[in-house]
Protein backbone atom coordinates (compact mmCIF):
# COMPACT_ATOMS: atom_id res chain seq x y z
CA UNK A 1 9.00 21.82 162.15
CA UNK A 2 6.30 23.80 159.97
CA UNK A 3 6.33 27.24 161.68
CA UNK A 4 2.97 27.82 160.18
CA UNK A 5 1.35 25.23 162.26
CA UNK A 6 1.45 28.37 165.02
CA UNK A 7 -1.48 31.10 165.06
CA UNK A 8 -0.48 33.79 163.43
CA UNK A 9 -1.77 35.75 166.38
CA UNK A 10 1.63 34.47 168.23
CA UNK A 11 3.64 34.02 165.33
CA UNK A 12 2.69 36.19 162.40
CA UNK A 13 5.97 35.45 160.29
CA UNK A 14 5.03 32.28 158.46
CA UNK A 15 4.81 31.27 154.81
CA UNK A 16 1.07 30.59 155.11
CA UNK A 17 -1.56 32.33 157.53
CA UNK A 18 -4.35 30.08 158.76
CA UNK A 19 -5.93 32.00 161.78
CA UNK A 20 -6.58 29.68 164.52
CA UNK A 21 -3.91 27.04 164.25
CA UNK A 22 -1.95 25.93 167.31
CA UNK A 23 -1.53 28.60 170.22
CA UNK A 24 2.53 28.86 171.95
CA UNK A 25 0.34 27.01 175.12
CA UNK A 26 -0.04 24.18 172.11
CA UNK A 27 3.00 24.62 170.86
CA UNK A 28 4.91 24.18 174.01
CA UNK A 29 3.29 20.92 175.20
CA UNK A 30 4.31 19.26 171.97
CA UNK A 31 7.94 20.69 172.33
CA UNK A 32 7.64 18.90 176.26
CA UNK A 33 6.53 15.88 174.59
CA UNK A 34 8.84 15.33 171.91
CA UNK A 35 11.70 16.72 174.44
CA UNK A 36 10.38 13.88 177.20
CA UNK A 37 10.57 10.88 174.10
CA UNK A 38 13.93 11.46 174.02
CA UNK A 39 13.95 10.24 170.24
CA UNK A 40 14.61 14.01 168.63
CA UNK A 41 18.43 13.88 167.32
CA UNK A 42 17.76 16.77 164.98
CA UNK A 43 15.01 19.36 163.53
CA UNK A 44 14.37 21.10 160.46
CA UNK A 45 12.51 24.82 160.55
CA UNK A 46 10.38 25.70 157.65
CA UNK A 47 7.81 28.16 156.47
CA UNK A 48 9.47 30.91 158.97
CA UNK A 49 8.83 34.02 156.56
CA UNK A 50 11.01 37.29 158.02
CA UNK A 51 9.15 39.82 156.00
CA UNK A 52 5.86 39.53 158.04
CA UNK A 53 7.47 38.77 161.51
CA UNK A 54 7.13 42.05 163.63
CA UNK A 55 10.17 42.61 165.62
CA UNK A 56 11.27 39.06 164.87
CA UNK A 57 8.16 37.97 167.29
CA UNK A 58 8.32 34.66 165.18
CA UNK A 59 11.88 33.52 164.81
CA UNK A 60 11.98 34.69 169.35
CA UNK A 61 9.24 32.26 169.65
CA UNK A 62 10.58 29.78 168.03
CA UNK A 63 14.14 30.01 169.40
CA UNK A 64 12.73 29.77 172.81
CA UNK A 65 10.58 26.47 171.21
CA UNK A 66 13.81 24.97 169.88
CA UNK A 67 16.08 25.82 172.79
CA UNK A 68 13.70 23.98 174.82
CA UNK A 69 13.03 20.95 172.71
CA UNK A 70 16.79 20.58 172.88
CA UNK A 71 16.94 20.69 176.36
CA UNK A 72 18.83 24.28 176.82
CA UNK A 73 17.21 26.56 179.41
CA UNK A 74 16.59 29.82 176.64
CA UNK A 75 14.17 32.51 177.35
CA UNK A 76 13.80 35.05 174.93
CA UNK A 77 12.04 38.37 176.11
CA UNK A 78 8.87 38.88 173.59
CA UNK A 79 7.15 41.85 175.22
């Protein structure tokens, strides 16, 4: 999974910012999907870039992406 693919409005610690990529709304559904095809045995997290990631806003959201795609009921507090 290309963490970059996420706005960096929602995730700002990526590798490479392109404003107006996918939105955690986005983001979700695909996790849903993927979760639903029952065909994801493992993942892969790239371009996740600590540095920029204000109070780990980034690696949160994607933990809470992950935990979900994996079928665990995780809910990280962002505010």
């Amino acid at each position: 999974m290309d963490v970059d693919f996420l706005d960096p409005e929602n995730a700002p610690g990526v590798g490479t910012i392109v404003p107006g990529d996918a939105t955690f709304r986005e983001a979700h559904l695909i996790k849903k999907m993927l979760h639903d095809s029952g065909r994801v045995s493992s993942i892969d997290i790239v371009e996740l870039n600590p540095f920029p990631d204000e109070r780990g806003r980034t690696a949160l959201l994607m933990v809470d992406l992950l935990a979900g795609l994996m079928g665990c009921a995780y809910r990280s507090d962002r505010r």
